[in-house]
PDB file of N, CA and C in Angstrom:
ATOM      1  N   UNK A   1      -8.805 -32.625  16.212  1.00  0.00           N
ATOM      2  CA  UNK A   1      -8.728 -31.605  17.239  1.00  0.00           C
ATOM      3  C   UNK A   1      -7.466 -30.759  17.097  1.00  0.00           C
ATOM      4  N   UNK A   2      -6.380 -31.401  16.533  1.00  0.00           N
ATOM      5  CA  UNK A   2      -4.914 -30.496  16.659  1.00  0.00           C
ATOM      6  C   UNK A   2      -5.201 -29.692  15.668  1.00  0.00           C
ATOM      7  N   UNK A   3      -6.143 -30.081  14.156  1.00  0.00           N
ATOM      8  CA  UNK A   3      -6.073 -29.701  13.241  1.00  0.00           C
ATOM      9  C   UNK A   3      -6.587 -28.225  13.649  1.00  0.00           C
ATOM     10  N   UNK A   4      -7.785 -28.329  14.648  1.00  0.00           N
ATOM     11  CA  UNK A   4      -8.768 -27.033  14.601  1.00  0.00           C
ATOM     12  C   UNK A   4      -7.946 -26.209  15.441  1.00  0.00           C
ATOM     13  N   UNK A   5      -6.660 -26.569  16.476  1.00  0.00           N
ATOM     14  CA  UNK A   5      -6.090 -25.843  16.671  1.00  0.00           C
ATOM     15  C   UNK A   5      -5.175 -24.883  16.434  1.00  0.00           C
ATOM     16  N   UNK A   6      -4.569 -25.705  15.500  1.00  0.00           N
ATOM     17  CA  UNK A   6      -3.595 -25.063  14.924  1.00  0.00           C
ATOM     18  C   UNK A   6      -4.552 -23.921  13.328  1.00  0.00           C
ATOM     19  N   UNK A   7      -5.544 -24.270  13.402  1.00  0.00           N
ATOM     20  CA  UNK A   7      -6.616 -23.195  12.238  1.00  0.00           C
ATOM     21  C   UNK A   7      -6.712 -21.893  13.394  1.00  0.00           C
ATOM     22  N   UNK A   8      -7.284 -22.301  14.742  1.00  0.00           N
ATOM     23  CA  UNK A   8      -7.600 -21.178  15.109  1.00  0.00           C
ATOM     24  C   UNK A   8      -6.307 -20.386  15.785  1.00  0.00           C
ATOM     25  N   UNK A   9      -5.083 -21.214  15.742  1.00  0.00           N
ATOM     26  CA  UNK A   9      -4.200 -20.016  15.953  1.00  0.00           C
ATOM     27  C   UNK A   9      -3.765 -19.258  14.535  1.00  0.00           C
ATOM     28  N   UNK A  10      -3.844 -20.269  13.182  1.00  0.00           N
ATOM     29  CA  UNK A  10      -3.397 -19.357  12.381  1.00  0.00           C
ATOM     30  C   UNK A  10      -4.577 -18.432  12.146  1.00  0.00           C
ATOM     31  N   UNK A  11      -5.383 -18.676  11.978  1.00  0.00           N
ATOM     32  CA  UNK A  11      -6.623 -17.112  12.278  1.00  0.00           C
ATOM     33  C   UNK A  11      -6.343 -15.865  13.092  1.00  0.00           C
ATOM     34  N   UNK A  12      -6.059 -16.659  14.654  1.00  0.00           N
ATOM     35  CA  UNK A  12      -5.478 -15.502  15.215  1.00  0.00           C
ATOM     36  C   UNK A  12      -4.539 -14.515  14.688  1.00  0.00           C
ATOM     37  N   UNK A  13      -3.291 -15.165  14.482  1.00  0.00           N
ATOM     38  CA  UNK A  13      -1.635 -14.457  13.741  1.00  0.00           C
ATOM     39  C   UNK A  13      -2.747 -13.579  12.420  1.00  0.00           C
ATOM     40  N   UNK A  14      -3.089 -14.297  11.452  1.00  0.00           N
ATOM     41  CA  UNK A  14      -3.513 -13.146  10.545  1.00  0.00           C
ATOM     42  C   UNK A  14      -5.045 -11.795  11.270  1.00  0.00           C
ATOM     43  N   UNK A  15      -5.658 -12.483  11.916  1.00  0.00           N
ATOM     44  CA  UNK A  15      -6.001 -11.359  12.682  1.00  0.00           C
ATOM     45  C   UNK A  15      -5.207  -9.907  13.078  1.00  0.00           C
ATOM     46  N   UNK A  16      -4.230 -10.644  13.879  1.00  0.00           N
ATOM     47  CA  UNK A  16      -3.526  -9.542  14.455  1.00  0.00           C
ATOM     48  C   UNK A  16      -2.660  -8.847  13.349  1.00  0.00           C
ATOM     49  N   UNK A  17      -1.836  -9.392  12.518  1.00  0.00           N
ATOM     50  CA  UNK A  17      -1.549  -8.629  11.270  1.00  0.00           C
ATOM     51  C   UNK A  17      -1.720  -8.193  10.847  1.00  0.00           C
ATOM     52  N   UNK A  18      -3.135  -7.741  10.360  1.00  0.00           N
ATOM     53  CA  UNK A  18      -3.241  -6.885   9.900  1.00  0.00           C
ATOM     54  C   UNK A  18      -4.128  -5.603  10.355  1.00  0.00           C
ATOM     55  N   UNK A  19      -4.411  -5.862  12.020  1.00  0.00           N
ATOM     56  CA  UNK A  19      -4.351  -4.688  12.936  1.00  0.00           C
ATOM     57  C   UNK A  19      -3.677  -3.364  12.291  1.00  0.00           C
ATOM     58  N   UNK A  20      -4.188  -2.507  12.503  1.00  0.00           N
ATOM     59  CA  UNK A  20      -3.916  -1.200  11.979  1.00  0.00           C
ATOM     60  C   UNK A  20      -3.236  -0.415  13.309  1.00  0.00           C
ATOM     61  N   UNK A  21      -2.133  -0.190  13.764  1.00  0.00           N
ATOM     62  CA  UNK A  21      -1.148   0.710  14.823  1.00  0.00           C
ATOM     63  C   UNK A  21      -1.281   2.130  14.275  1.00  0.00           C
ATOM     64  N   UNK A  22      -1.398   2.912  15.272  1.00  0.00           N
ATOM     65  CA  UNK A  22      -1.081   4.220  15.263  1.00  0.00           C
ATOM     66  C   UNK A  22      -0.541   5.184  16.074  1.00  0.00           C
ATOM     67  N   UNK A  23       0.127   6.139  15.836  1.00  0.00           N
ATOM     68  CA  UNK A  23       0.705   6.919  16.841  1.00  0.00           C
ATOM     69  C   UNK A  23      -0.310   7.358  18.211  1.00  0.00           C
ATOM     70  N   UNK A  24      -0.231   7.804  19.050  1.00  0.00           N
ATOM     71  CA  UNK A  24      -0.846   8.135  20.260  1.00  0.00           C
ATOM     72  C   UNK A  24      -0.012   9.159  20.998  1.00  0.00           C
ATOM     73  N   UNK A  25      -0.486  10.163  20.653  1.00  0.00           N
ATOM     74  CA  UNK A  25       0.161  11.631  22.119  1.00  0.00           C
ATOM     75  C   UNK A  25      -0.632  12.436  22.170  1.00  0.00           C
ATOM     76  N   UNK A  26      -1.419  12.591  23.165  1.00  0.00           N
ATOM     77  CA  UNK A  26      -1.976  13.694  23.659  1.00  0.00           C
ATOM     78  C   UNK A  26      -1.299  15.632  23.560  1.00  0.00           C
ATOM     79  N   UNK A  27      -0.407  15.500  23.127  1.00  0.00           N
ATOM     80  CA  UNK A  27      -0.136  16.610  22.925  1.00  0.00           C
ATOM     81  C   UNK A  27       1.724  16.907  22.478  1.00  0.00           C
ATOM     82  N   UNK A  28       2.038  17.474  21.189  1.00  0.00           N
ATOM     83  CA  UNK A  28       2.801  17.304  20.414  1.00  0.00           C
ATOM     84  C   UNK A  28       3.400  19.049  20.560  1.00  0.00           C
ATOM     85  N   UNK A  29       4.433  19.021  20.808  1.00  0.00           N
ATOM     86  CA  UNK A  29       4.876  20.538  20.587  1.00  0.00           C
ATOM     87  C   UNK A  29       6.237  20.374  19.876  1.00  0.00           C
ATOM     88  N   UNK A  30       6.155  21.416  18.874  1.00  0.00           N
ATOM     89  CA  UNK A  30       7.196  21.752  18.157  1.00  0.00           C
ATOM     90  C   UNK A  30       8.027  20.633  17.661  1.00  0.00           C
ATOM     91  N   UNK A  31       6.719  19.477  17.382  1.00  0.00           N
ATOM     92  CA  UNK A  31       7.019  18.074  16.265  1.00  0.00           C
ATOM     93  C   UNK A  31       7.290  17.144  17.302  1.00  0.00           C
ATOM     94  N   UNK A  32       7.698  17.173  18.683  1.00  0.00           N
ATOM     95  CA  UNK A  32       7.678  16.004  19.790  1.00  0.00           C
ATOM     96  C   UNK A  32       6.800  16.056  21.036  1.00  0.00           C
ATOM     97  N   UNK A  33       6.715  14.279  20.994  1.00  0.00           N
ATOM     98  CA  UNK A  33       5.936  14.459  22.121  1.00  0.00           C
ATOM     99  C   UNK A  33       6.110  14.928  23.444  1.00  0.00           C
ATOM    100  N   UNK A  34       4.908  15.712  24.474  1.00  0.00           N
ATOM    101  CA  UNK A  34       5.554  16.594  25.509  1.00  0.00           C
ATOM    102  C   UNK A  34       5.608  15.433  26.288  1.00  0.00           C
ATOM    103  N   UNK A  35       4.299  14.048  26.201  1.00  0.00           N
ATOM    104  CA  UNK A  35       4.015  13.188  27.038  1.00  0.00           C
ATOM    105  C   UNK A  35       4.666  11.757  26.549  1.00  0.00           C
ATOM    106  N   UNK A  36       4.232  10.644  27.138  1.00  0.00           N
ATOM    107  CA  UNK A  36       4.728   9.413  26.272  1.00  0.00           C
ATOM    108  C   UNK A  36       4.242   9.264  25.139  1.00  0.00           C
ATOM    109  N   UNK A  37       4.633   9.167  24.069  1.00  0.00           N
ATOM    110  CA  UNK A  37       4.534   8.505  22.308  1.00  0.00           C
ATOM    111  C   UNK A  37       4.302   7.037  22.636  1.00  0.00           C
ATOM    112  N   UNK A  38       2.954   6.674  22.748  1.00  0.00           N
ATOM    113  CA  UNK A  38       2.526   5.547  22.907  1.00  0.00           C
ATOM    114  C   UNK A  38       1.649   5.121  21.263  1.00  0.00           C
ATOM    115  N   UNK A  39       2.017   3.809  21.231  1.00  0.00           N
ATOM    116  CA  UNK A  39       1.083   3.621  20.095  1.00  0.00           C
ATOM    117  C   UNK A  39      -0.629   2.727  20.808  1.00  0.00           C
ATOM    118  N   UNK A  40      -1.304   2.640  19.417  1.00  0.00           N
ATOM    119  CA  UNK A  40      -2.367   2.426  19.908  1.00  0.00           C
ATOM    120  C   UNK A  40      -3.298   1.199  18.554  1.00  0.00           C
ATOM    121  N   UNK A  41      -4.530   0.829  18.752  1.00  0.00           N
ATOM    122  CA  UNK A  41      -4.836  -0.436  17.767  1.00  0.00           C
ATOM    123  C   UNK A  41      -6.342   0.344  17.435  1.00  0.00           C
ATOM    124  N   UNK A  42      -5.828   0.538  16.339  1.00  0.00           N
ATOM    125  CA  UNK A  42      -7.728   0.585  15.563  1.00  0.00           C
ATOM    126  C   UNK A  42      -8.290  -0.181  15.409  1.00  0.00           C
ATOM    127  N   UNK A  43      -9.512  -0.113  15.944  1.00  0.00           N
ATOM    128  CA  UNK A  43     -10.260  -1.548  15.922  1.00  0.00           C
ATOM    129  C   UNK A  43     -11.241  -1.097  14.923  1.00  0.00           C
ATOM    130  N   UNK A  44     -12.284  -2.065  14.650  1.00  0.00           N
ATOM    131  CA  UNK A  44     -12.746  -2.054  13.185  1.00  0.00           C
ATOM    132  C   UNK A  44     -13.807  -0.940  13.332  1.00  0.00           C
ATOM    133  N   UNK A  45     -13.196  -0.052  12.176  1.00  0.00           N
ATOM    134  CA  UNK A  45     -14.222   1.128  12.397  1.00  0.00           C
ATOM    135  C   UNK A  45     -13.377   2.503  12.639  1.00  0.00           C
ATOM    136  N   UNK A  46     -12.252   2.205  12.687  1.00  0.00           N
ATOM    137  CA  UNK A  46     -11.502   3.440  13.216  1.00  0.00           C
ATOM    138  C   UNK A  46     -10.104   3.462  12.423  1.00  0.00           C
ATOM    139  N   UNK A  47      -9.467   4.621  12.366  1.00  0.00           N
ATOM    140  CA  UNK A  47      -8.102   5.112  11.926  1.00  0.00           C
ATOM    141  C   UNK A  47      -7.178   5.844  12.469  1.00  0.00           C
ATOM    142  N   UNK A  48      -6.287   6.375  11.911  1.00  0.00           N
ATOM    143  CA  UNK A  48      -5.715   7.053  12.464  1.00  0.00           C
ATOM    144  C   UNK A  48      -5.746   8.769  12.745  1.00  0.00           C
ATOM    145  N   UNK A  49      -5.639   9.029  13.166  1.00  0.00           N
ATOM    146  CA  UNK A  49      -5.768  10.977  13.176  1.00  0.00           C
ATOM    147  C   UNK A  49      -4.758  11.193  13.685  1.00  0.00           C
ATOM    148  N   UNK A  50      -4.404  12.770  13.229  1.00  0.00           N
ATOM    149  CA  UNK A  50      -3.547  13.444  13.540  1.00  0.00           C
ATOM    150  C   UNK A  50      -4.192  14.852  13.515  1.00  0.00           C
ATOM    151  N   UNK A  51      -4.311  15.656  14.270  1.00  0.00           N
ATOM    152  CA  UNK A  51      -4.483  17.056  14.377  1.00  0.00           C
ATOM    153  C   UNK A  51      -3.307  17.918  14.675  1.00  0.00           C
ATOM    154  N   UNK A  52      -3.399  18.835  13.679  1.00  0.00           N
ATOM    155  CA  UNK A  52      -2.473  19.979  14.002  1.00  0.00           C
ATOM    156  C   UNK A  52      -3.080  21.721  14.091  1.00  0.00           C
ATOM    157  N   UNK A  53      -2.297  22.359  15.015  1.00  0.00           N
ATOM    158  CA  UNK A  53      -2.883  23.674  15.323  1.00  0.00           C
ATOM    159  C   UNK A  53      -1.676  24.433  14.733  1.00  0.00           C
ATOM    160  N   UNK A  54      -2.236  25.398  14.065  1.00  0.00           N
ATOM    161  CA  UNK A  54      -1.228  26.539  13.915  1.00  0.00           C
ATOM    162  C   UNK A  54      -1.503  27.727  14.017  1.00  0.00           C
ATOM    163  N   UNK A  55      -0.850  28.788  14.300  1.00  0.00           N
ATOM    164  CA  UNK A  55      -0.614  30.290  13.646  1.00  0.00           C
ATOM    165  C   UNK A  55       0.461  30.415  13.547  1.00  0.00           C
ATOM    166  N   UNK A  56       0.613  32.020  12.771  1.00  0.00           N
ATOM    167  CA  UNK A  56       1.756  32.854  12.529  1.00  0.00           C
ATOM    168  C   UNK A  56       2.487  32.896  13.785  1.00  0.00           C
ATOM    169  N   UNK A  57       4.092  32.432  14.143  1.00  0.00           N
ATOM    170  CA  UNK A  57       4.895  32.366  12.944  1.00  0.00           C
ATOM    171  C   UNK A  57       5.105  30.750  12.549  1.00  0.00           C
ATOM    172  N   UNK A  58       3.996  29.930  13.205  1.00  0.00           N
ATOM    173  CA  UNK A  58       4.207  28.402  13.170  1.00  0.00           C
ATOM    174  C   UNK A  58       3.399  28.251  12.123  1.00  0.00           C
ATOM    175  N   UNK A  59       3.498  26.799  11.126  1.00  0.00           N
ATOM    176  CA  UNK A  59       2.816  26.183   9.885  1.00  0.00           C
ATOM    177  C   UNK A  59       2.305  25.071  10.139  1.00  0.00           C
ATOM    178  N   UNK A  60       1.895  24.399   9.106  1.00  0.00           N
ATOM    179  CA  UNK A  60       1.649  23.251   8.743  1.00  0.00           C
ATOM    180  C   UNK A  60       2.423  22.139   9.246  1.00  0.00           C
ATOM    181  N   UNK A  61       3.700  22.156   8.679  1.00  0.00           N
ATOM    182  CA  UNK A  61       4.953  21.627   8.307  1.00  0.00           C
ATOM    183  C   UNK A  61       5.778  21.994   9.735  1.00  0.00           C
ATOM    184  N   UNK A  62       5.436  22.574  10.605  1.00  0.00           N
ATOM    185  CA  UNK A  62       6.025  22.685  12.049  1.00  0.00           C
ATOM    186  C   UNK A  62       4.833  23.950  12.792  1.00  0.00           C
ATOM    187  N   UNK A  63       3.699  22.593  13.602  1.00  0.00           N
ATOM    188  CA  UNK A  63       3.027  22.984  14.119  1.00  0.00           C
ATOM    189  C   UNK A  63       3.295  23.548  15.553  1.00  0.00           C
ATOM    190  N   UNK A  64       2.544  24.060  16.316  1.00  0.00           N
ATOM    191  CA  UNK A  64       2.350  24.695  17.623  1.00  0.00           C
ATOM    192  C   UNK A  64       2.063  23.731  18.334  1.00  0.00           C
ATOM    193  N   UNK A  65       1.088  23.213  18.171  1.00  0.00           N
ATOM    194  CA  UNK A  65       0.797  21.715  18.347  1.00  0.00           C
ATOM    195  C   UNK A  65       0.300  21.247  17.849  1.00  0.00           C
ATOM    196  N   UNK A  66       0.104  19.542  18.515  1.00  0.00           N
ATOM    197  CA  UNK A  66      -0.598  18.966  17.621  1.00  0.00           C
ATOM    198  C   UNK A  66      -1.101  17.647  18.689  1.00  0.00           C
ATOM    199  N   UNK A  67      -2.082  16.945  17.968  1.00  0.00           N
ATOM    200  CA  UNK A  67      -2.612  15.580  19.078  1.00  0.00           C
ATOM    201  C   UNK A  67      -2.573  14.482  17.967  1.00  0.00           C
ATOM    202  N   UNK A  68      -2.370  13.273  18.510  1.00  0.00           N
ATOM    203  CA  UNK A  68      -2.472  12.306  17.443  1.00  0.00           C
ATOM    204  C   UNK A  68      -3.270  10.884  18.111  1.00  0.00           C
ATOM    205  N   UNK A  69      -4.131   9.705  17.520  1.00  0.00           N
ATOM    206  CA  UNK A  69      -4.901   8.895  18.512  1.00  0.00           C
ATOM    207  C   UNK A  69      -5.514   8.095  17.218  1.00  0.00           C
ATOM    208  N   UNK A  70      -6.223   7.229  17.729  1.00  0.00           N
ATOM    209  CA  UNK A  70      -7.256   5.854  16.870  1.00  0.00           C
ATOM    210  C   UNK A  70      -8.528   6.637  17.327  1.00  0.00           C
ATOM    211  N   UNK A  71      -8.934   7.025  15.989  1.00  0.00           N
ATOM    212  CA  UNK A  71     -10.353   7.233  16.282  1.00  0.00           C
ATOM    213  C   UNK A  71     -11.585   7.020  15.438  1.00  0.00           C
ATOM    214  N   UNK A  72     -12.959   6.667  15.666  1.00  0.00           N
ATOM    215  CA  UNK A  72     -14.140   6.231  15.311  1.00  0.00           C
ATOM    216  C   UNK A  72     -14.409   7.496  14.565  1.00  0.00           C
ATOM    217  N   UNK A  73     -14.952   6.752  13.114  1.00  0.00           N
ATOM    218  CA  UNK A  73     -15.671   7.990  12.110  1.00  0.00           C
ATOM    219  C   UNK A  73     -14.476   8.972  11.748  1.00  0.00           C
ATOM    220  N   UNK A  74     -13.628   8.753  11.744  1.00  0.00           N
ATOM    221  CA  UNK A  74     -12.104  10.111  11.483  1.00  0.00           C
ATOM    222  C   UNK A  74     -12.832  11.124  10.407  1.00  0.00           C
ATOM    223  N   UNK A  75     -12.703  12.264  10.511  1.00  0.00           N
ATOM    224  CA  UNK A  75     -13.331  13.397   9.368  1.00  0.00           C
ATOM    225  C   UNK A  75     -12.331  14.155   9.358  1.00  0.00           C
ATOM    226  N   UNK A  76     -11.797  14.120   8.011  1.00  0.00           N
ATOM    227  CA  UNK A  76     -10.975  14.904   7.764  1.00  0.00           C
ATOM    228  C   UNK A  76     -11.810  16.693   7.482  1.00  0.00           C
ATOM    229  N   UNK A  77     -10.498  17.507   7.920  1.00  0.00           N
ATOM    230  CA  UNK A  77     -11.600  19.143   8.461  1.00  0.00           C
ATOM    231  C   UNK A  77     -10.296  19.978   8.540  1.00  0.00           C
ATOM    232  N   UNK A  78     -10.362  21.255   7.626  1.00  0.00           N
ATOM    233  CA  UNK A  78      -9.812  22.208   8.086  1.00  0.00           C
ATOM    234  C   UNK A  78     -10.750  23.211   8.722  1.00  0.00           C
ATOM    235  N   UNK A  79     -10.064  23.942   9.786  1.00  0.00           N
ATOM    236  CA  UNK A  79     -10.571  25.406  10.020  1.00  0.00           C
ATOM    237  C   UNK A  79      -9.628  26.006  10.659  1.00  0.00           C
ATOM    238  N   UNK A  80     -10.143  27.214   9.819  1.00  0.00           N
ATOM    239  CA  UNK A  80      -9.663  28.575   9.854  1.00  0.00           C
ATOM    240  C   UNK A  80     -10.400  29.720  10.296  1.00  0.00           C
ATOM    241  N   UNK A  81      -9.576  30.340  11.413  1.00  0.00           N
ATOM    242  CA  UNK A  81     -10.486  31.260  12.195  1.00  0.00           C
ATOM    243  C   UNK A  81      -9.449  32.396  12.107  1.00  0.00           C
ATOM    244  N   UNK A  82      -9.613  33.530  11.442  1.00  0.00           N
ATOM    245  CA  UNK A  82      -8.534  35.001  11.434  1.00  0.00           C
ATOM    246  C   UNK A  82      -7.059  34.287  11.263  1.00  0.00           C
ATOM    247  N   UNK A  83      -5.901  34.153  11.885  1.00  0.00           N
ATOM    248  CA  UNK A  83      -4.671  34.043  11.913  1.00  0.00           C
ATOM    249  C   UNK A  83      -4.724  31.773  12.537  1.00  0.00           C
ATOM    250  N   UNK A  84      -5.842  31.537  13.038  1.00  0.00           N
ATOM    251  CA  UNK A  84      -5.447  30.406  13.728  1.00  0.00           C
ATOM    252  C   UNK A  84      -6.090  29.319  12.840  1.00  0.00           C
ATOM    253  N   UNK A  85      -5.098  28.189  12.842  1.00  0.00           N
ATOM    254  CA  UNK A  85      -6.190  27.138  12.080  1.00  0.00           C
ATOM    255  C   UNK A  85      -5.580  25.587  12.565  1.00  0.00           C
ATOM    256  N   UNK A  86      -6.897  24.856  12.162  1.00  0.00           N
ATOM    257  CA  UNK A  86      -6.556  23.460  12.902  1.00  0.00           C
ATOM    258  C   UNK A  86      -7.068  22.505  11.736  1.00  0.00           C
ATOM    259  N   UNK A  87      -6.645  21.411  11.754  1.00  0.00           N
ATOM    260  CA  UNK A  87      -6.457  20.413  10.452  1.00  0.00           C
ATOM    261  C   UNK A  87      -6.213  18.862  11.560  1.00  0.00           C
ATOM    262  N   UNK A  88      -7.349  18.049  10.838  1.00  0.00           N
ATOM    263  CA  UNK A  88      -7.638  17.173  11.259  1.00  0.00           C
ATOM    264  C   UNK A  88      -7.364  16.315  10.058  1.00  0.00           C
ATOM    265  N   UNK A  89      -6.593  15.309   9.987  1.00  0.00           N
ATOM    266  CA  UNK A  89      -6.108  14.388   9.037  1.00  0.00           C
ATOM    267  C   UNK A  89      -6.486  13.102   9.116  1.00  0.00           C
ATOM    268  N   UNK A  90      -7.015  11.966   8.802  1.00  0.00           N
ATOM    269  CA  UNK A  90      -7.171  10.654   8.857  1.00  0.00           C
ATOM    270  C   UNK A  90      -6.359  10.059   7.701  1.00  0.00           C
ATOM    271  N   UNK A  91      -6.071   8.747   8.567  1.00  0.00           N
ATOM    272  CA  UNK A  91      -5.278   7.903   7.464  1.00  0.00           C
ATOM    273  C   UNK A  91      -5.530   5.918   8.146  1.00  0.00           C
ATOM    274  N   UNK A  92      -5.644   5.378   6.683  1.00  0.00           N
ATOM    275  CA  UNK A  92      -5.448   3.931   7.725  1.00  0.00           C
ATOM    276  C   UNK A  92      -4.650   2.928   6.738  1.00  0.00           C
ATOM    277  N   UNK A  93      -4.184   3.644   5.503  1.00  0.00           N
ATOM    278  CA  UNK A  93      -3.512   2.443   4.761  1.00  0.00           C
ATOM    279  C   UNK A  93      -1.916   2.365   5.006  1.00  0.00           C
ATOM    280  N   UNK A  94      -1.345   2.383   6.406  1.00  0.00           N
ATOM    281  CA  UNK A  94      -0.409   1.937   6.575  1.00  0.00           C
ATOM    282  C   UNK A  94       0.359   1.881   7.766  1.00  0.00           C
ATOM    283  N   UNK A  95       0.611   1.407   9.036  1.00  0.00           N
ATOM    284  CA  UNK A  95       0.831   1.226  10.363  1.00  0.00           C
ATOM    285  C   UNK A  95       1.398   2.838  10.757  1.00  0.00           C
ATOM    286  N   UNK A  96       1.444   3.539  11.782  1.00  0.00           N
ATOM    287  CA  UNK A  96       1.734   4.742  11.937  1.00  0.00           C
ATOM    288  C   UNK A  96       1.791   5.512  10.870  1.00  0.00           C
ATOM    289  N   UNK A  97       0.944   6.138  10.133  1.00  0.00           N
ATOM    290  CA  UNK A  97       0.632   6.718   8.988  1.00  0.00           C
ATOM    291  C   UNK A  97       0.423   8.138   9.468  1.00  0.00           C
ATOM    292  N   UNK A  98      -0.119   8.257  11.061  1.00  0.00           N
ATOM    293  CA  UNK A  98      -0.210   9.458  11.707  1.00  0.00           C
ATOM    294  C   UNK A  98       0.767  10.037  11.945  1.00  0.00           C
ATOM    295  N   UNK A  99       1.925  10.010  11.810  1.00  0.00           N
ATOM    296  CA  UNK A  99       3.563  10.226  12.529  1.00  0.00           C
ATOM    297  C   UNK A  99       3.271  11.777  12.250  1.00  0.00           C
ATOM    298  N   UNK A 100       4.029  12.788  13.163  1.00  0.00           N
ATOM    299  CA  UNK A 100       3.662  13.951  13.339  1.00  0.00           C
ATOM    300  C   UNK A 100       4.771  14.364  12.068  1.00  0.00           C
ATOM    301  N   UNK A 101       5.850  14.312  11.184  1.00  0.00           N
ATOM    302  CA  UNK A 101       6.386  14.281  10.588  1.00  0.00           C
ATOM    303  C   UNK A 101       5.742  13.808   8.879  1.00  0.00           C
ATOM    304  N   UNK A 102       4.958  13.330   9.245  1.00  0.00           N
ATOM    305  CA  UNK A 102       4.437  12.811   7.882  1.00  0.00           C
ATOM    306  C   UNK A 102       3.660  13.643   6.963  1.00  0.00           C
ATOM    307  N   UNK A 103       4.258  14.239   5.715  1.00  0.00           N
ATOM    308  CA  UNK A 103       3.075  15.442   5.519  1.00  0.00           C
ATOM    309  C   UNK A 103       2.457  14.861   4.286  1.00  0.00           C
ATOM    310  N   UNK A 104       2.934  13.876   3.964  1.00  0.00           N
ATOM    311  CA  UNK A 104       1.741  13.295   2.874  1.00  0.00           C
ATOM    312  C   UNK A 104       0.022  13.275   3.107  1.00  0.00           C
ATOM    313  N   UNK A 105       0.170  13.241   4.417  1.00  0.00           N
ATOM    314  CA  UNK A 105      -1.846  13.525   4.902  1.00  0.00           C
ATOM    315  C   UNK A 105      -2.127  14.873   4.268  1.00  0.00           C
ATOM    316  N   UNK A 106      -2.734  14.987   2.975  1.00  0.00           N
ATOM    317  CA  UNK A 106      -3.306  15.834   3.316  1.00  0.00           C
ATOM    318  C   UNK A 106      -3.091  17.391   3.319  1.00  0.00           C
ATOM    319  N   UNK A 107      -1.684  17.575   3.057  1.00  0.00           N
ATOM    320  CA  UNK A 107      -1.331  19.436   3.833  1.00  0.00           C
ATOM    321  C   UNK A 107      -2.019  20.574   3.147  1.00  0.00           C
TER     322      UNK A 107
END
């Protein structure tokens, strides 16, 4: 009996390890969050995203805004509409991989 206990806690610990964390803000201006920078847990099936909005005279690399969250099916997507465009990034090989700073997703 101790034996199966101590199995199903070490199951647990590697369970949770290798949980996938990601950034979480509803809304990102000028690279910080306006609200709390909460993180969040992808559960199986999901990653990380990061969306960013821009126009002229804002970029890529220092958006207007931006949203970041754990989400189901992530599709990575640009669009571009005249001067405005929005970029949807997914990532899951590495704990906050979404960081609004991170421009390896993708640019």
């Amino acid at each position: 009996m101790k034996n199966l206990l101590k199995l199903n806690l070490f199951l647990l610990c590697i369970g949770t390890a290798i949980a996938l964390l990601c950034y979480q803000c509803s809304k990102f201006k000028e690279n910080f969050c306006e609200h709390e920078l909460r993180a969040c847990e992808a559960v199986e099936g999901e990653s990380c995203m990061i969306r960013r909005y821009w126009s002229f005279p804002y970029s890529y690399f220092m958006p207007m805004s931006a949203e970041s969250n754990c989400v189901k099916d992530c599709e990575e997507k640009l669009e571009i509409v005249f001067a405005d465009s929005k970029q949807t990034s997914c990532c899951s090989n590495y704990n906050f991989c979404n960081d609004i700073e991170n421009l390896n997703i993708n640019p």
